[in-house]
N, C-alpha and C. Protein backbone atom coordinates (compact mmCIF):
# COMPACT_ATOMS: atom_id res chain seq x y z
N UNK A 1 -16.63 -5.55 6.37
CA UNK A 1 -15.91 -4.32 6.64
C UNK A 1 -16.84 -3.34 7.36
N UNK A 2 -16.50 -2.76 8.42
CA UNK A 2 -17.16 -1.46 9.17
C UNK A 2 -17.03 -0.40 8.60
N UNK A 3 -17.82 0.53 8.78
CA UNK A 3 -18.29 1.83 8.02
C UNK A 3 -16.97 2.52 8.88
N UNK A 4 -15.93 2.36 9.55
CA UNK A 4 -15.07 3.19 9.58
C UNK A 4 -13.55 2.30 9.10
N UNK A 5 -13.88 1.60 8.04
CA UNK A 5 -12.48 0.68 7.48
C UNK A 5 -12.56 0.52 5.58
N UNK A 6 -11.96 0.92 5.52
CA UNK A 6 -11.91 0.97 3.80
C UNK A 6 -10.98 0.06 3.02
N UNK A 7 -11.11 -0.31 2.02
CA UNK A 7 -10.06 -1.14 1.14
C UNK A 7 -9.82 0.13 0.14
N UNK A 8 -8.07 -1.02 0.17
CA UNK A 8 -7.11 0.55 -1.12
C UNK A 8 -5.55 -0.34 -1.32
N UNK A 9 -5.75 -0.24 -2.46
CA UNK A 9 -4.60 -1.08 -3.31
C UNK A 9 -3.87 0.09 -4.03
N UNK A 10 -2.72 -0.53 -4.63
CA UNK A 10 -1.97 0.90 -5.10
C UNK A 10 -3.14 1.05 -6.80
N UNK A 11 -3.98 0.49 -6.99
CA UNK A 11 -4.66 0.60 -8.09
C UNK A 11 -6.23 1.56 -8.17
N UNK A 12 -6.35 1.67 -6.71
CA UNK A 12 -8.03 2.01 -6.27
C UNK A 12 -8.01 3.42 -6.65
N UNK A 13 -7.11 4.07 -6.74
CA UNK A 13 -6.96 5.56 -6.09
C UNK A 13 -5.97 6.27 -7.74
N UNK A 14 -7.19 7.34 -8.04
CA UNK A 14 -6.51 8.40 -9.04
C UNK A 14 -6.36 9.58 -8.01
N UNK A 15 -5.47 10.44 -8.20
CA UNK A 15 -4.46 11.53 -7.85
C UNK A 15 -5.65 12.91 -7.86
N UNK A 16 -6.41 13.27 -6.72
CA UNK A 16 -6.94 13.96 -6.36
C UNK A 16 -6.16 15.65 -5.99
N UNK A 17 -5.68 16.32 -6.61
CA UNK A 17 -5.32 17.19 -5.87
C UNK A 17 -5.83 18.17 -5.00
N UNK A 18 -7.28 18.27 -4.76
CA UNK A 18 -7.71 18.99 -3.90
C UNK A 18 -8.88 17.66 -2.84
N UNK A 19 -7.98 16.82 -2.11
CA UNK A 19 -9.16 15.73 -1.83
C UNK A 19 -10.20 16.11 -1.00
N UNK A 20 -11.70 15.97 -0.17
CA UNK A 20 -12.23 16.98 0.16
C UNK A 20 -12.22 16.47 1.32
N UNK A 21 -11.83 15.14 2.23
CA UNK A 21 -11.82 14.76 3.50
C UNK A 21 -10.88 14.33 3.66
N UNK A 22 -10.13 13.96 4.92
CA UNK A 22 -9.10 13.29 5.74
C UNK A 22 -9.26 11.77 4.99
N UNK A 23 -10.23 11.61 5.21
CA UNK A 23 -10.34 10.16 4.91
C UNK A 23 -10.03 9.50 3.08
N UNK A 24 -10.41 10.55 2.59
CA UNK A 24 -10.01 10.65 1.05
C UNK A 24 -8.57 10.57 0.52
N UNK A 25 -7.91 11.40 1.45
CA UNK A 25 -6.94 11.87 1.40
C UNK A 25 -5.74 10.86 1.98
N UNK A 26 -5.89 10.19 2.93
CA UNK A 26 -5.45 9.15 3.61
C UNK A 26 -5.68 8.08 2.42
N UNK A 27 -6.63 7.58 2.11
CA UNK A 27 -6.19 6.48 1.42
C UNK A 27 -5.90 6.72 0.03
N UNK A 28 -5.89 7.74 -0.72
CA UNK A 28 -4.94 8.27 -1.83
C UNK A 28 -3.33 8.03 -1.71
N UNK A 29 -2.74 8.86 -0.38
CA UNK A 29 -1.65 8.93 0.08
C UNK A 29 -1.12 7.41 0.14
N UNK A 30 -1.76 6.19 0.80
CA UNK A 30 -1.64 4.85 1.13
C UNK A 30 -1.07 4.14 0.17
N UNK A 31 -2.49 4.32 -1.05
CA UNK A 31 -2.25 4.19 -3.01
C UNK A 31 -1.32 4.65 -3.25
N UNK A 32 -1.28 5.32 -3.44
CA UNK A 32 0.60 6.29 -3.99
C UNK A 32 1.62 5.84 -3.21
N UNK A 33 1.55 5.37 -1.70
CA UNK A 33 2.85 4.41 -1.66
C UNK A 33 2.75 3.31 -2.10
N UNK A 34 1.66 2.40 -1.98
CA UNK A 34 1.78 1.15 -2.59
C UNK A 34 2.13 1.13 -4.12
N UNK A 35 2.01 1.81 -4.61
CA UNK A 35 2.53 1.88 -6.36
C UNK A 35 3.10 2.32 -6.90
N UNK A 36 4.47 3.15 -5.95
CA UNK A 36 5.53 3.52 -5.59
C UNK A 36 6.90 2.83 -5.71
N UNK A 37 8.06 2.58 -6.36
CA UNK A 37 9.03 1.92 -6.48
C UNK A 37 9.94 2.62 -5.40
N UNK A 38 10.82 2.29 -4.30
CA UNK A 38 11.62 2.66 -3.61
C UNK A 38 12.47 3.62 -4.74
N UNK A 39 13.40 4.76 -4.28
CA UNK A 39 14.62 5.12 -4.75
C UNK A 39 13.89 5.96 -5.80
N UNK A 40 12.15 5.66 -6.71
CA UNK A 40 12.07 6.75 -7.85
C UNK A 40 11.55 7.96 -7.47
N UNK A 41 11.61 8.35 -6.12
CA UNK A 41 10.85 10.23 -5.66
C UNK A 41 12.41 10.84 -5.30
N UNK A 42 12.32 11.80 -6.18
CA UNK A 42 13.55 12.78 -5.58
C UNK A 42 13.04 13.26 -4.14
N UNK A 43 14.34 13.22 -3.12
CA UNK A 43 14.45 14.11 -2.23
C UNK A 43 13.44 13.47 -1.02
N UNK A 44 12.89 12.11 -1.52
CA UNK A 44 12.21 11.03 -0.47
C UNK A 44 12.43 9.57 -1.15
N UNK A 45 13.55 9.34 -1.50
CA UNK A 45 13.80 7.91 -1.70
C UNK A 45 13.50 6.39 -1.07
N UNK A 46 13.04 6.87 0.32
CA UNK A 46 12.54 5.66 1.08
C UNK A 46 11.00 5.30 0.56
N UNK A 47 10.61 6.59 0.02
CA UNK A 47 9.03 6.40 -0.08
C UNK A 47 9.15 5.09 -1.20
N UNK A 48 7.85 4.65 -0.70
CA UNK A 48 7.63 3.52 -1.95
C UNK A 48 8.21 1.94 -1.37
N UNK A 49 7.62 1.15 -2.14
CA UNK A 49 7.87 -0.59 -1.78
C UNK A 49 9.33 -0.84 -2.54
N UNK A 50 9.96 -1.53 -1.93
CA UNK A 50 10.71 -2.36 -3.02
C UNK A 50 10.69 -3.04 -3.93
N UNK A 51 11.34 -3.10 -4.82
CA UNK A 51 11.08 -3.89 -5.75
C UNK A 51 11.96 -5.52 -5.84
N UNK A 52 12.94 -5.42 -5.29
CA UNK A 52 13.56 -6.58 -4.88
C UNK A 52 12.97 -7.80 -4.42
N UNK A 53 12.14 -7.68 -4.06
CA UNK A 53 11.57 -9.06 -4.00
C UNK A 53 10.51 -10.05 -5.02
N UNK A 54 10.76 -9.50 -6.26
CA UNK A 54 10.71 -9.84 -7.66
C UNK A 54 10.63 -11.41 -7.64
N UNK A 55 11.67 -11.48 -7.39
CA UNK A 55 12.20 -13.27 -7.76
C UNK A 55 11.65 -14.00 -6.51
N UNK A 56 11.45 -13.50 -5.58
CA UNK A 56 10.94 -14.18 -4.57
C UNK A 56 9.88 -15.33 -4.66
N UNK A 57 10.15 -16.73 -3.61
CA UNK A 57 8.89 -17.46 -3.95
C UNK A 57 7.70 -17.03 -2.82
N UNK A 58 7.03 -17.25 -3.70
CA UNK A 58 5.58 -16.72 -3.19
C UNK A 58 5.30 -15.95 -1.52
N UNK A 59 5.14 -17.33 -0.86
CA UNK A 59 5.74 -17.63 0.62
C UNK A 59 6.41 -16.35 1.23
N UNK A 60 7.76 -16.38 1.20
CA UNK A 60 8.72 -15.27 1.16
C UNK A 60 8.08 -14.30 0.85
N UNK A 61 7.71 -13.88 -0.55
CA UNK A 61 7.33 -12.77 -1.01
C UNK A 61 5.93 -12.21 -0.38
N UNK A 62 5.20 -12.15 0.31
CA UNK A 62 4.29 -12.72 0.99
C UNK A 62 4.42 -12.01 2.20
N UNK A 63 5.29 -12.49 3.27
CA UNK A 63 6.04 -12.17 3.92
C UNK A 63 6.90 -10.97 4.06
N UNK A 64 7.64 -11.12 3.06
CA UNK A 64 8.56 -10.01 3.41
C UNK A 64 7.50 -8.47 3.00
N UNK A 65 6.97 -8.79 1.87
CA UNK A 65 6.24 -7.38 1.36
C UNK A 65 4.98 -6.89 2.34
N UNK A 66 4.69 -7.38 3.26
CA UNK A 66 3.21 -7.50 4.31
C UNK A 66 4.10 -6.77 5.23
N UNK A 67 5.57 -6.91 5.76
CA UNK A 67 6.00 -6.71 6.42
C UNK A 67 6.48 -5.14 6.37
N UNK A 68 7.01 -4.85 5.38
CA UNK A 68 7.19 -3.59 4.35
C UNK A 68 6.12 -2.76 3.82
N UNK A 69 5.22 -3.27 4.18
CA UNK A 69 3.76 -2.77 3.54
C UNK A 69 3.34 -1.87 4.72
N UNK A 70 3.72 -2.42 5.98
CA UNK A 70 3.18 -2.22 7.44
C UNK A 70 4.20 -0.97 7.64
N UNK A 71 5.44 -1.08 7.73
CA UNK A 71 6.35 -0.11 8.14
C UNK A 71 6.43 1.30 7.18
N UNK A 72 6.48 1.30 5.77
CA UNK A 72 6.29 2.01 4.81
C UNK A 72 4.71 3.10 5.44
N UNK A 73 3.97 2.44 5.08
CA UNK A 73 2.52 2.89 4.91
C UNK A 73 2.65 3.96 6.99
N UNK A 74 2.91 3.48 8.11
CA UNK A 74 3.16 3.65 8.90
C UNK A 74 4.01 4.62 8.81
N UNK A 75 5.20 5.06 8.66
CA UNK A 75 6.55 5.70 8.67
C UNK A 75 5.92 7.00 7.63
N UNK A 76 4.88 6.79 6.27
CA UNK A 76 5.23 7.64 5.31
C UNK A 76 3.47 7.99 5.79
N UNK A 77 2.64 7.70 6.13
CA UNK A 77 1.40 8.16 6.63
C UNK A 77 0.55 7.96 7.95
N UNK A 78 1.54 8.35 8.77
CA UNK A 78 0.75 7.77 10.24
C UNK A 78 -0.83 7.96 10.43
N UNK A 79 -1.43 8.34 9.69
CA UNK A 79 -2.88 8.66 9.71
C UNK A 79 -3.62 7.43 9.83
N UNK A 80 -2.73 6.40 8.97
CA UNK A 80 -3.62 5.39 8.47
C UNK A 80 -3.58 4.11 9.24
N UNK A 81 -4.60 3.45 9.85
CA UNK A 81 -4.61 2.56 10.90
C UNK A 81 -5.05 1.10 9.69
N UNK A 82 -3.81 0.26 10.25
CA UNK A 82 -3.93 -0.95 9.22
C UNK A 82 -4.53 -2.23 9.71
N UNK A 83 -5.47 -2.13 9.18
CA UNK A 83 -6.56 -4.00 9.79
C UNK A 83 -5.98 -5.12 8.76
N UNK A 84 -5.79 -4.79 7.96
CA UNK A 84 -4.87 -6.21 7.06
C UNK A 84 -4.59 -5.78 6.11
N UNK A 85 -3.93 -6.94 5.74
CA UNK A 85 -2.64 -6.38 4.29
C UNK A 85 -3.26 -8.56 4.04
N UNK A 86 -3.24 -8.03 2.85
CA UNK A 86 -4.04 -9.33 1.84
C UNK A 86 -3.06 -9.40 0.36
N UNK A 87 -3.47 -10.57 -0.11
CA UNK A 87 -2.69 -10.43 -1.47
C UNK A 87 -3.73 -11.02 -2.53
N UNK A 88 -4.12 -10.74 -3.61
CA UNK A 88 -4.69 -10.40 -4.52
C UNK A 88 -3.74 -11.70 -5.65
N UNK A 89 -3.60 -13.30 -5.88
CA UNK A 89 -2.91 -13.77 -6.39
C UNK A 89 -3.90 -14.72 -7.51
N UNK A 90 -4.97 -14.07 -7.88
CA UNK A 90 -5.51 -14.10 -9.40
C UNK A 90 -4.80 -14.42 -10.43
N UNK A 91 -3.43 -13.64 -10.82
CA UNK A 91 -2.86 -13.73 -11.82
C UNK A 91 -1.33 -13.99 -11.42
N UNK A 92 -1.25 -14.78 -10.09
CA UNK A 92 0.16 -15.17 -9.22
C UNK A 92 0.39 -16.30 -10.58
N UNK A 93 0.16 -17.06 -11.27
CA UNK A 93 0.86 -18.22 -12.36
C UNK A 93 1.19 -17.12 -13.60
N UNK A 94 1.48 -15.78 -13.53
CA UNK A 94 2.19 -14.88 -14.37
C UNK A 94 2.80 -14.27 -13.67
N UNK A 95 3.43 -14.34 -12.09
CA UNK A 95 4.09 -14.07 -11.74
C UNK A 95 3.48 -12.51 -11.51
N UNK A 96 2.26 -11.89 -10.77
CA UNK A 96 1.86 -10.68 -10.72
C UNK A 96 1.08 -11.25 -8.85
N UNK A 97 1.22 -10.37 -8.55
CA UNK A 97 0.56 -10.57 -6.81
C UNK A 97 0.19 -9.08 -6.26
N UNK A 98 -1.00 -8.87 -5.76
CA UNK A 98 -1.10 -7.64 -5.79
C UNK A 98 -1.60 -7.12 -4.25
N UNK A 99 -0.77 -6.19 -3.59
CA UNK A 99 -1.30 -6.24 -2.33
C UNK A 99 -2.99 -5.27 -2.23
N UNK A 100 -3.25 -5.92 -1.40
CA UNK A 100 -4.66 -5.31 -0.77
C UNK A 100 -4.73 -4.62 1.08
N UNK A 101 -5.01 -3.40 1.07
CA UNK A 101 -5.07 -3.52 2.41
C UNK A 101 -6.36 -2.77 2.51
N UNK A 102 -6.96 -3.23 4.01
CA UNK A 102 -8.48 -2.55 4.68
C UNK A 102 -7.18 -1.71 5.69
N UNK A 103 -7.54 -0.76 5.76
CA UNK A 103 -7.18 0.64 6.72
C UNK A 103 -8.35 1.54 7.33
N UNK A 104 -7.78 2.02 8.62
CA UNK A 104 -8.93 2.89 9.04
C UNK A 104 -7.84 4.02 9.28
N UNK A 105 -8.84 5.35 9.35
CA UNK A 105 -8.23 6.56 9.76
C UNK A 105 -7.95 7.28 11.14
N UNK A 106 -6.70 7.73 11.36
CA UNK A 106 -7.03 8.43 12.99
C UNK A 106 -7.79 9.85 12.80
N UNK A 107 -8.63 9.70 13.29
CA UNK A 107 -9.39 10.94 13.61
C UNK A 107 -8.53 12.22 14.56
């Protein structure tokens, strides 16, 4: 990873309310959509991943959420420039998959 690309999962990131850089702040914002359920923010219901793809097999799920990961994160924080979206499938034989993405910031 380059000193201008960071990793941030919806797990990396506690709720800063005064963050002290762009760059802090950006991948907080990123975290909070990734760990975000569609439909639960009043008055911004798009924010957040779906959850529908639950039952999905892997593959699919994979797929469709990388894809959603890209448009979401894009649409709800244009700041954030996306180098990959990864999945985290450690504990995929309990049915848990966890996205990972490296992002950089627009200056």
């Amino acid at each position: 990873m380059s000193k201008d690309t960071w990793p941030v999962s919806a797990s990396s990131y506690r709720i800063n309310w005064a963050p002290q850089t762009v760059v802090e702040e950006v991948l907080q914002n990123v975290s909070t959509i990734l760990a975000t359920q569609t439909g639960t923010v009043p008055y911004s219901r798009k924010l957040g991943v779906t959850s529908g793809l639950v039952d999905s097999q892997t593959p699919v799920f994979i797929a469709m959420a990388t894809r959603e990961i890209i448009q979401k994160v894009s649409e709800f924080e244009p700041r954030a420039i996306i180098h990959s979206v990864s999945f985290d499938k450690a504990n995929a034989s309990d049915g848990v998959i966890r996205p990972k993405l490296v992002i950089g910031v627009k200056r």
